[in-house]
PDB file of N, CA and C in Angstrom:
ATOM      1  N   UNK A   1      89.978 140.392  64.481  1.00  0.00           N
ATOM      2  CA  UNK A   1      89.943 141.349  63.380  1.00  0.00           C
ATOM      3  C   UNK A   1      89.600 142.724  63.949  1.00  0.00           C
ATOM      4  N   UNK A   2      90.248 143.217  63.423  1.00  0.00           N
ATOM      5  CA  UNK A   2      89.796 145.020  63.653  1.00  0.00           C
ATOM      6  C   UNK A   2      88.577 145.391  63.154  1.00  0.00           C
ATOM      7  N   UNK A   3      88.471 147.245  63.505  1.00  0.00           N
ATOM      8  CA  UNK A   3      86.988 147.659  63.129  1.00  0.00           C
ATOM      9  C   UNK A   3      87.080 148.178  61.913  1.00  0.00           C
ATOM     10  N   UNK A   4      85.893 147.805  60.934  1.00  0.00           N
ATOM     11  CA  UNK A   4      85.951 147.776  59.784  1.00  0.00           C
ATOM     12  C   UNK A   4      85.399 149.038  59.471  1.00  0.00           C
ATOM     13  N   UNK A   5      86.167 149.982  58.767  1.00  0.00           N
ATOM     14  CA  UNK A   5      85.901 151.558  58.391  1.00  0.00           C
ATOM     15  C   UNK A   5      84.871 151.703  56.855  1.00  0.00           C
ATOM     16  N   UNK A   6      84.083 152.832  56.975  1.00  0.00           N
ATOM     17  CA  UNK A   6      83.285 152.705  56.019  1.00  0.00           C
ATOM     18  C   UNK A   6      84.539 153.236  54.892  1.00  0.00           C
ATOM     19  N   UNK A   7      84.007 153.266  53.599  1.00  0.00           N
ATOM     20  CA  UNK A   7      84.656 154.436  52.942  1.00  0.00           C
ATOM     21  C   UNK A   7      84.515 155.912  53.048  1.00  0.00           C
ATOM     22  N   UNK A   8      83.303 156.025  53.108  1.00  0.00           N
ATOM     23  CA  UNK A   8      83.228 157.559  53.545  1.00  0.00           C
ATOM     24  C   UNK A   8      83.915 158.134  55.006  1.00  0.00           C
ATOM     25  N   UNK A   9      84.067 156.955  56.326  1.00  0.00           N
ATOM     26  CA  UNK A   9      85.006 157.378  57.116  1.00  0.00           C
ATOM     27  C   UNK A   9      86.424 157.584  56.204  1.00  0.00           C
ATOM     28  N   UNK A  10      86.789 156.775  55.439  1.00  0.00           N
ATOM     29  CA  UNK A  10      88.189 156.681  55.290  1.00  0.00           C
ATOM     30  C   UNK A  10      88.552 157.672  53.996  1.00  0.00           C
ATOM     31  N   UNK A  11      87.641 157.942  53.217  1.00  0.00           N
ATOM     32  CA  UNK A  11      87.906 159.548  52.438  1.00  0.00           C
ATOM     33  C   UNK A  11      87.662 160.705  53.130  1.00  0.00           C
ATOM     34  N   UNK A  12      86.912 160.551  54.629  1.00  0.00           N
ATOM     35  CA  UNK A  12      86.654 161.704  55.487  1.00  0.00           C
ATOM     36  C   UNK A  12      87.835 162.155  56.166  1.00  0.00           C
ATOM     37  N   UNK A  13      88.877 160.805  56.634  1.00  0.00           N
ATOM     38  CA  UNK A  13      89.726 160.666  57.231  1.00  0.00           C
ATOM     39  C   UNK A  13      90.789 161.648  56.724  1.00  0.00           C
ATOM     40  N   UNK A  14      90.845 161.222  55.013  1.00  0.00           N
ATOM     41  CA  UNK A  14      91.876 161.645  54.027  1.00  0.00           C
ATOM     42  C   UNK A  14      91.687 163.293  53.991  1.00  0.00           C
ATOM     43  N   UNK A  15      90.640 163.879  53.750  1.00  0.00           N
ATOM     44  CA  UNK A  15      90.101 164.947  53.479  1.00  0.00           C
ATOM     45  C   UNK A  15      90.766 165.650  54.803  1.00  0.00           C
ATOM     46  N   UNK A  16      90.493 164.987  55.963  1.00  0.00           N
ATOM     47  CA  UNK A  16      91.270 166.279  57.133  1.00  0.00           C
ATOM     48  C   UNK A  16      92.130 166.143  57.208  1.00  0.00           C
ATOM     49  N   UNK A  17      93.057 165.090  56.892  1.00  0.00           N
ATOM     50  CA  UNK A  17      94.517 164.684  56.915  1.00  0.00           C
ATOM     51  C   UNK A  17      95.067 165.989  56.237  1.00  0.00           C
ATOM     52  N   UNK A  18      94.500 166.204  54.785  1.00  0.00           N
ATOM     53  CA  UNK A  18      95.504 166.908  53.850  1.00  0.00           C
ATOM     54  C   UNK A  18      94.968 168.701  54.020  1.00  0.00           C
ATOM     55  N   UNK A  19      94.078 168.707  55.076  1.00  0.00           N
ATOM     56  CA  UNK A  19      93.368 170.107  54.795  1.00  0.00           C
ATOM     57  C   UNK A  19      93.563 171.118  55.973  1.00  0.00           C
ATOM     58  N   UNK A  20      93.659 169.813  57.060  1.00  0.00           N
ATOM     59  CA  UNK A  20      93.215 170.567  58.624  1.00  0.00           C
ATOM     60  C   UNK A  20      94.474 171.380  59.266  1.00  0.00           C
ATOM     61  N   UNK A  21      95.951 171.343  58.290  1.00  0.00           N
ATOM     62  CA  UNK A  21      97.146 171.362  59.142  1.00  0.00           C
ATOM     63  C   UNK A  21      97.324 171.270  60.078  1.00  0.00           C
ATOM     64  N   UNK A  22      96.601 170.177  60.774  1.00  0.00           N
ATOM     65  CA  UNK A  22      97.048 169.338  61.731  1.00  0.00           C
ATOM     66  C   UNK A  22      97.946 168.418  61.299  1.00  0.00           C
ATOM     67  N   UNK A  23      98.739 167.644  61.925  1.00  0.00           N
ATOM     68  CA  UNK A  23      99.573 166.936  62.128  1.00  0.00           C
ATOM     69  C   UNK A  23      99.110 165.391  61.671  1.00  0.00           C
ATOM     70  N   UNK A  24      99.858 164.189  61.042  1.00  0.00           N
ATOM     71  CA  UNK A  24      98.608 163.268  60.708  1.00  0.00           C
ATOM     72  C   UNK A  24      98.465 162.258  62.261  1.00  0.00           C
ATOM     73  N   UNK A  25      99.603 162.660  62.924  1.00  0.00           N
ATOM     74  CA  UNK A  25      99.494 162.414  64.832  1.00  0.00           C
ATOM     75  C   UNK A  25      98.135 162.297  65.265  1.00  0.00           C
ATOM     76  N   UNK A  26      98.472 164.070  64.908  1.00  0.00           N
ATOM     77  CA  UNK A  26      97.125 164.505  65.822  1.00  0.00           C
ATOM     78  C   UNK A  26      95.705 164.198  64.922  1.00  0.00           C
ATOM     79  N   UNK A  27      95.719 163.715  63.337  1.00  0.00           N
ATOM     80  CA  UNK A  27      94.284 163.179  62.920  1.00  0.00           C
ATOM     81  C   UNK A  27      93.870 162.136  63.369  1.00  0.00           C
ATOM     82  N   UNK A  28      95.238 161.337  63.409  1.00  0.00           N
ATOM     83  CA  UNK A  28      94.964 159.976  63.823  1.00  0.00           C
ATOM     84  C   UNK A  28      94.343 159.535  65.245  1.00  0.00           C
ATOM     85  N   UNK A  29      95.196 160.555  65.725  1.00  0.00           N
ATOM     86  CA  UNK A  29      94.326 160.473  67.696  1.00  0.00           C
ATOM     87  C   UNK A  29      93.136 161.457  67.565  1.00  0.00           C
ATOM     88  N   UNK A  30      92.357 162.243  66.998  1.00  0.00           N
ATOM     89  CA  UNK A  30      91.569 162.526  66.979  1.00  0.00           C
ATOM     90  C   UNK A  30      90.176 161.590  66.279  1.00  0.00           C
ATOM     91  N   UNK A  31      90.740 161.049  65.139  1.00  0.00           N
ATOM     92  CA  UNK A  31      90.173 159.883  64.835  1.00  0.00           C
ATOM     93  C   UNK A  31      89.752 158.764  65.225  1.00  0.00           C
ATOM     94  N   UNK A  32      90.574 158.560  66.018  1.00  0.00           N
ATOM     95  CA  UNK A  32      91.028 156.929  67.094  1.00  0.00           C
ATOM     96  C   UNK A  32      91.523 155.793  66.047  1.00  0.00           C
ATOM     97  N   UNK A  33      92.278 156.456  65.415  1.00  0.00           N
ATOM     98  CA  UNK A  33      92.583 155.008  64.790  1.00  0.00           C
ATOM     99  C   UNK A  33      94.231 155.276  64.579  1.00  0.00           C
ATOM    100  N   UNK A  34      95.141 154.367  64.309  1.00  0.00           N
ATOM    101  CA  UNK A  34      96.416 154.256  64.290  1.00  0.00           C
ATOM    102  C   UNK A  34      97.082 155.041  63.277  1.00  0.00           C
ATOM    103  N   UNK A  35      98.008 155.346  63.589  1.00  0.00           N
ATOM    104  CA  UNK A  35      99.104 156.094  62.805  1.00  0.00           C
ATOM    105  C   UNK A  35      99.246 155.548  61.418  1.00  0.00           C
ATOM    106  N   UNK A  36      99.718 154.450  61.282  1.00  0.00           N
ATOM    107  CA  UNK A  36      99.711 153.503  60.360  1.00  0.00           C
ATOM    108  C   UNK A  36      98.393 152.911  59.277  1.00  0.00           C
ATOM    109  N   UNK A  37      96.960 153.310  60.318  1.00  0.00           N
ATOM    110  CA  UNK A  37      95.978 153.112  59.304  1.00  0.00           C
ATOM    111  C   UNK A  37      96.105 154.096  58.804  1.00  0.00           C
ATOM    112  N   UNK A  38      96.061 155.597  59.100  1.00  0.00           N
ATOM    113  CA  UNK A  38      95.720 156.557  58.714  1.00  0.00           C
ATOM    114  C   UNK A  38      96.680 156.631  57.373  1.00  0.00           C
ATOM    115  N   UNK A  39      97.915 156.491  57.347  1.00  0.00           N
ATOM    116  CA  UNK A  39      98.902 156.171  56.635  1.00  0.00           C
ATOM    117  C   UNK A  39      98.376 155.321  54.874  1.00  0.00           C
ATOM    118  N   UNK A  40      97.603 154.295  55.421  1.00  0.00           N
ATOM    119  CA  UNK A  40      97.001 153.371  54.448  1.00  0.00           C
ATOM    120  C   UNK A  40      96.163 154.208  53.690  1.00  0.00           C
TER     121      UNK A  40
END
């Protein structure tokens, strides 16, 4: 099993996704977590 994200990681996640105009690439590798979670 994978590593289990809090919610507040994963609305923190969301929050720079849509704010940082970064790329969601580059949130995701800044994050360390997959393209595809970040996606979720």
């Amino acid at each position: 099993m994978g590593i289990r994200r809090t919610e507040e990681f994963r609305n923190e996640a969301v929050r720079i996704a849509l704010t940082s105009g970064l790329s969601q690439n580059q949130v995701a590798d800044d994050l360390g977590i997959g393209l595809s979670t970040l996606g979720k």
